[in-house]
N, C-alpha and C. Protein backbone atom coordinates (compact mmCIF):
# COMPACT_ATOMS: atom_id res chain seq x y z
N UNK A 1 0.82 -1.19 0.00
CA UNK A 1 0.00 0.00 0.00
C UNK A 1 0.87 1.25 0.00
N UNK A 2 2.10 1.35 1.07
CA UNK A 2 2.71 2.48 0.67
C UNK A 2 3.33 2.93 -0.52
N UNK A 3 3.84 1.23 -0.92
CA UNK A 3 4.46 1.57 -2.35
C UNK A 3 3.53 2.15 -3.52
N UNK A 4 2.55 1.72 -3.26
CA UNK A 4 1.60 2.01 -4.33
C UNK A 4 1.57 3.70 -4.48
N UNK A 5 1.11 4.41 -2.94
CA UNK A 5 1.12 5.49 -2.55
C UNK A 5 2.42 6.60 -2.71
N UNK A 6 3.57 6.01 -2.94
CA UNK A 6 4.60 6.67 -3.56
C UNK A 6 5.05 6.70 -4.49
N UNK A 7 4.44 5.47 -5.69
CA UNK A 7 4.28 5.34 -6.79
C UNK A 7 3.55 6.67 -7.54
N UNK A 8 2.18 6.92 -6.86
CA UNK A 8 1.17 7.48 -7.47
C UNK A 8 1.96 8.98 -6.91
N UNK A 9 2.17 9.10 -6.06
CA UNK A 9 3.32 10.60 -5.77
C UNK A 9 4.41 11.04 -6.12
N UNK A 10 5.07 9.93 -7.01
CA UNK A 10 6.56 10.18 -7.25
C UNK A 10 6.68 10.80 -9.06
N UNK A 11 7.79 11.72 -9.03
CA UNK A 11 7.35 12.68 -10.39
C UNK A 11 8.69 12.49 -10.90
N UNK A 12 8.91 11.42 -12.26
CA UNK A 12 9.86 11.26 -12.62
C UNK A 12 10.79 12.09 -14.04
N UNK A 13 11.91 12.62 -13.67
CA UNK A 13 12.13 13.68 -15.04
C UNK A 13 12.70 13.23 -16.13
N UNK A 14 12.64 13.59 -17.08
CA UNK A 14 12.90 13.27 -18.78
C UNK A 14 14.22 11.91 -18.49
N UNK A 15 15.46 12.41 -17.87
CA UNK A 15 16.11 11.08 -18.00
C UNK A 15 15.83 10.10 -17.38
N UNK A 16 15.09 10.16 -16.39
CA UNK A 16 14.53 8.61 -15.72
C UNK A 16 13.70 8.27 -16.47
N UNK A 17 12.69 8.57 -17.44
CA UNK A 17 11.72 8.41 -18.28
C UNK A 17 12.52 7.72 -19.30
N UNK A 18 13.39 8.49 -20.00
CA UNK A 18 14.55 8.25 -21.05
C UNK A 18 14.90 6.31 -20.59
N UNK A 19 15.48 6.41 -19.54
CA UNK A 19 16.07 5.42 -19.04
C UNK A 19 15.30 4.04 -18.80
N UNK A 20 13.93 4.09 -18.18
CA UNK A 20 12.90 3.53 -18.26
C UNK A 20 12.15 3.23 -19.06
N UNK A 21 12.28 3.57 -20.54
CA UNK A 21 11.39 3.60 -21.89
C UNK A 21 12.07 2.86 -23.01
N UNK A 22 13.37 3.58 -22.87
CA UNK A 22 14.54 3.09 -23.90
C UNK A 22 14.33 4.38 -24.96
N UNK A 23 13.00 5.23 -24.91
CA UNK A 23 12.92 6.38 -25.39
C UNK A 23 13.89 7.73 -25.39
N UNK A 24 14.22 7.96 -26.94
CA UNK A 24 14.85 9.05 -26.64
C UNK A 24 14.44 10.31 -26.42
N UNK A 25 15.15 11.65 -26.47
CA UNK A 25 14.19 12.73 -26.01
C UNK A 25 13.40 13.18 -27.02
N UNK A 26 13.54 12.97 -28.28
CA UNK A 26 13.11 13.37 -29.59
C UNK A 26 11.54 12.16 -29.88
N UNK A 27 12.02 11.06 -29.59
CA UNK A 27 10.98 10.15 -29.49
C UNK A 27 9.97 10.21 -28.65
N UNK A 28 10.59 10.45 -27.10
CA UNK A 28 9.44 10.85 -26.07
C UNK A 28 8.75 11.83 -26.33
N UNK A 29 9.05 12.97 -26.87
CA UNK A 29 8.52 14.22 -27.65
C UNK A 29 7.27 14.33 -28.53
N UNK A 30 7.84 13.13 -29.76
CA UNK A 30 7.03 12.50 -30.61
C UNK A 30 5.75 11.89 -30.38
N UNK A 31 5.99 11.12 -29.68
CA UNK A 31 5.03 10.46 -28.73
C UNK A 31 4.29 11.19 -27.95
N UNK A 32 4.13 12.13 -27.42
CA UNK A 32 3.66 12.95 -26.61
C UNK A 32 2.75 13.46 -27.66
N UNK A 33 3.35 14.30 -29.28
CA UNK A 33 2.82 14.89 -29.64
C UNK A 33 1.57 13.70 -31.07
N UNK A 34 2.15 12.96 -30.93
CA UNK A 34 0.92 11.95 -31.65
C UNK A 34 -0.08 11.19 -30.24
N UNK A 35 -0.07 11.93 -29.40
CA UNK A 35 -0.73 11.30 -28.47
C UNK A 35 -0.72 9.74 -27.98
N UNK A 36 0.71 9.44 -27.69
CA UNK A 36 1.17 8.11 -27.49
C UNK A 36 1.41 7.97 -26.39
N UNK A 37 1.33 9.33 -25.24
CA UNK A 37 2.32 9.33 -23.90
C UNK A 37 1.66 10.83 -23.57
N UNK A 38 1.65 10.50 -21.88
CA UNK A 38 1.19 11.74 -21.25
C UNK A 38 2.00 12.90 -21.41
N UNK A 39 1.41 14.24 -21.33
CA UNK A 39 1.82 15.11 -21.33
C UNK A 39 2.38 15.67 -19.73
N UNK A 40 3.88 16.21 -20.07
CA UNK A 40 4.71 16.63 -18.71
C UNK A 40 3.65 17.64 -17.93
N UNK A 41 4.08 17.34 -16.24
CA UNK A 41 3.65 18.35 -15.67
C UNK A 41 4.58 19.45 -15.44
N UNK A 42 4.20 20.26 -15.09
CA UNK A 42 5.13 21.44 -14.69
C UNK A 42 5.98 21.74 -13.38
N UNK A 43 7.09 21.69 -13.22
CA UNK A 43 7.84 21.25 -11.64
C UNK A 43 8.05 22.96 -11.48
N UNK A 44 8.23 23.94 -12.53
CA UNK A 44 8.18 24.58 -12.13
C UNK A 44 8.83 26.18 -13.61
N UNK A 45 9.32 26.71 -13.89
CA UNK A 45 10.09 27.52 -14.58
C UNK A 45 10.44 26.85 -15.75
N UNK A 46 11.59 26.17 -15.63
CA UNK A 46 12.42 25.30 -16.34
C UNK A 46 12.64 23.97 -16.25
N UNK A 47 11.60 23.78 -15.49
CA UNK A 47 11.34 21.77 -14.76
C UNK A 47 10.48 21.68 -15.25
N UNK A 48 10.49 19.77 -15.76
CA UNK A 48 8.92 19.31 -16.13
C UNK A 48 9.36 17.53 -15.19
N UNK A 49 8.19 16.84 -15.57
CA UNK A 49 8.51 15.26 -15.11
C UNK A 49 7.12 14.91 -15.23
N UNK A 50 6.88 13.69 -14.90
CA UNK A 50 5.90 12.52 -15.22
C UNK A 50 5.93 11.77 -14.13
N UNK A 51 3.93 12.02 -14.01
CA UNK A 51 3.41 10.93 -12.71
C UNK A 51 4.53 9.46 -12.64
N UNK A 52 4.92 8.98 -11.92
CA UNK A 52 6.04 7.57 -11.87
C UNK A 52 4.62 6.77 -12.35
N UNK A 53 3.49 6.71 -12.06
CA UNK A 53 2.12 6.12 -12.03
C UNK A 53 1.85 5.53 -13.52
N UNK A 54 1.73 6.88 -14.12
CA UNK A 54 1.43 7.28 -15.43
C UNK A 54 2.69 6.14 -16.24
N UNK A 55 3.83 6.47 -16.34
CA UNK A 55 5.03 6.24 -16.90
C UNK A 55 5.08 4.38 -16.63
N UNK A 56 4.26 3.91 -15.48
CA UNK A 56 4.49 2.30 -15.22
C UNK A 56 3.64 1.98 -16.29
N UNK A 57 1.96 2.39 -16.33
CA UNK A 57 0.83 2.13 -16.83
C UNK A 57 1.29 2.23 -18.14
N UNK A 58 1.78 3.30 -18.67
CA UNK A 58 2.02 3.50 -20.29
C UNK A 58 3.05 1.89 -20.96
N UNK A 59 4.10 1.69 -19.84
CA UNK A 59 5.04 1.04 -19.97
C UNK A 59 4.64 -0.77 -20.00
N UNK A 60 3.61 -1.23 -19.06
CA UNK A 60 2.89 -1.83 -19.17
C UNK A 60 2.05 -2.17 -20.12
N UNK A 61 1.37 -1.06 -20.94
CA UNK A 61 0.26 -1.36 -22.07
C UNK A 61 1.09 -1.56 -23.21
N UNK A 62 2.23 -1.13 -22.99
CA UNK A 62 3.22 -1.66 -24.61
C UNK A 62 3.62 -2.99 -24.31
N UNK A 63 3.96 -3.15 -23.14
CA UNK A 63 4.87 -4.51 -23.20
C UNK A 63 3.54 -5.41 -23.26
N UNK A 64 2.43 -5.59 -22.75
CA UNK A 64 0.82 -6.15 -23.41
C UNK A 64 0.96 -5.96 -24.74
N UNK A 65 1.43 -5.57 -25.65
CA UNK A 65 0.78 -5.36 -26.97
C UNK A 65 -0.40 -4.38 -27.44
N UNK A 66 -0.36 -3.74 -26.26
CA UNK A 66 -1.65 -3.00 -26.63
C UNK A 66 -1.60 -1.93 -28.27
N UNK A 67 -2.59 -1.92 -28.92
CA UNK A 67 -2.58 -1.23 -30.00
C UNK A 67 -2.47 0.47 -29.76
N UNK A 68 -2.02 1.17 -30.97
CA UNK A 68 -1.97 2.68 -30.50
C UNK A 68 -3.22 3.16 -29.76
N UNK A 69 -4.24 2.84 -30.46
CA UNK A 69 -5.24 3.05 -30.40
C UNK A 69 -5.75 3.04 -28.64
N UNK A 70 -5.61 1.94 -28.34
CA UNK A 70 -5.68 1.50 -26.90
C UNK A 70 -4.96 2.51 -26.26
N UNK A 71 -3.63 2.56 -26.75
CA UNK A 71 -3.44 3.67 -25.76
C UNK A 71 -2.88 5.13 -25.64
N UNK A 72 -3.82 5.38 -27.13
CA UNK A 72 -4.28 7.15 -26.96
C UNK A 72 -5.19 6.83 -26.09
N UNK A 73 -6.27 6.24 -25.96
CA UNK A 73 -7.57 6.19 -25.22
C UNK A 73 -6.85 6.21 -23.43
N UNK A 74 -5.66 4.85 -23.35
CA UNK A 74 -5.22 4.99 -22.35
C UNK A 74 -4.54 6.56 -21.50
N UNK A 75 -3.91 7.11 -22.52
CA UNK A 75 -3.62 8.34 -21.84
C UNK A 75 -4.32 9.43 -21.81
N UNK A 76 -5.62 9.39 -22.60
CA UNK A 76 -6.46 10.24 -21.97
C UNK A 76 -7.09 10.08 -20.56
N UNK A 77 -7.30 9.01 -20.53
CA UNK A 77 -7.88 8.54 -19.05
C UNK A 77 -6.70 8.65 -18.12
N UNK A 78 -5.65 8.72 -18.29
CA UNK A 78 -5.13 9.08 -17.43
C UNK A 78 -4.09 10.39 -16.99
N UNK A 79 -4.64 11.27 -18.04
CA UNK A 79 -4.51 12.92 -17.67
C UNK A 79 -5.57 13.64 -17.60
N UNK A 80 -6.70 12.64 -17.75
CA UNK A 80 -7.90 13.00 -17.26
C UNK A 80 -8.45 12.69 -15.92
N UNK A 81 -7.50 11.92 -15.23
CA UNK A 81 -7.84 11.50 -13.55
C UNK A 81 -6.43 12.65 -13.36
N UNK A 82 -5.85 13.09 -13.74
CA UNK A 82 -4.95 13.95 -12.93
C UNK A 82 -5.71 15.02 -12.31
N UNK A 83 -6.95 15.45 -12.95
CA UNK A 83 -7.84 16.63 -12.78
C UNK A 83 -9.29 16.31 -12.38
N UNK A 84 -9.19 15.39 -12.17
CA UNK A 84 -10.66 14.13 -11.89
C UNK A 84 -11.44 14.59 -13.03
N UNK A 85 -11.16 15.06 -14.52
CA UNK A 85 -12.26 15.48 -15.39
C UNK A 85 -12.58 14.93 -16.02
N UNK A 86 -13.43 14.19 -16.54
CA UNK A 86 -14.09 12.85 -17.45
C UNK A 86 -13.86 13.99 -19.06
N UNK A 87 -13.43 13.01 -20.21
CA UNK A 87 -13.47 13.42 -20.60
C UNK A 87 -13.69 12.24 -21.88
N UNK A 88 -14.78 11.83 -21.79
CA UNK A 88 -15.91 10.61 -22.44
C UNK A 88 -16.16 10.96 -23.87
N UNK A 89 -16.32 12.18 -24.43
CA UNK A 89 -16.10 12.54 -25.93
C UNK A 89 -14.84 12.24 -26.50
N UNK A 90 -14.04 12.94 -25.59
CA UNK A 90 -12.79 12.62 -26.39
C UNK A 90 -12.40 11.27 -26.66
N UNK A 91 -12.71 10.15 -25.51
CA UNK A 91 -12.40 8.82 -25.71
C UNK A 91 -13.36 8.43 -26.52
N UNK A 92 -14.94 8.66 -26.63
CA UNK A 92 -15.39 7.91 -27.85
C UNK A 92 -14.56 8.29 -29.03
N UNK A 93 -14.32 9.54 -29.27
CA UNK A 93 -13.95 9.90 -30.61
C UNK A 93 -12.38 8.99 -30.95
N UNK A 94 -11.72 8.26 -30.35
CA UNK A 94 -10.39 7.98 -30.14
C UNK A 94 -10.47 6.62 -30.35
N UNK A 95 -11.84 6.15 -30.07
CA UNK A 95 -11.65 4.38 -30.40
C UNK A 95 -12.18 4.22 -31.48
């Protein structure tokens, strides 16, 4: 339970992502912008990083095989619980 709980709290930055993906920064980029991968939060000025949460789940649905498709849908739902905002159009329109 705690792990879980520091999982879902822990905010990992571009090279731990890098390192964890096998993604490069140009690729993680890519991905972001074809809607393949969540979008960074803001740490602050010149900081960004990624839910550790987000980054398992994404990492998980590839090594499943999941299709793109699956998981644009997947990362809407889950930058859509960052803000608790349902956002049920966008996922119909996505499958």
């Amino acid at each position: 339970m705690a792990n879980q709980l520091r999982a879902a709290l822990t905010i990992l930055r571009r090279k731990q992502i890098e390192a964890e993906t096998g993604y490069s920064r140009s690729t993680l980029y890519l991905r972001i912008a074809q809607g393949l991968w969540t979008k960074q939060v803001s740490l602050g000025a010149r900081a960004v990083g990624w839910p550790a949460a987000e980054v398992d789940a994404l990492n998980a649905a590839r090594i499943a095989g999941k299709t793109d498709a699956e998981i644009r849908a997947l990362v809407l739902r889950l930058e859509s619980a960052r803000t608790g905002i349902e956002t049920t159009a966008l996922l119909a329109k996505s499958i």
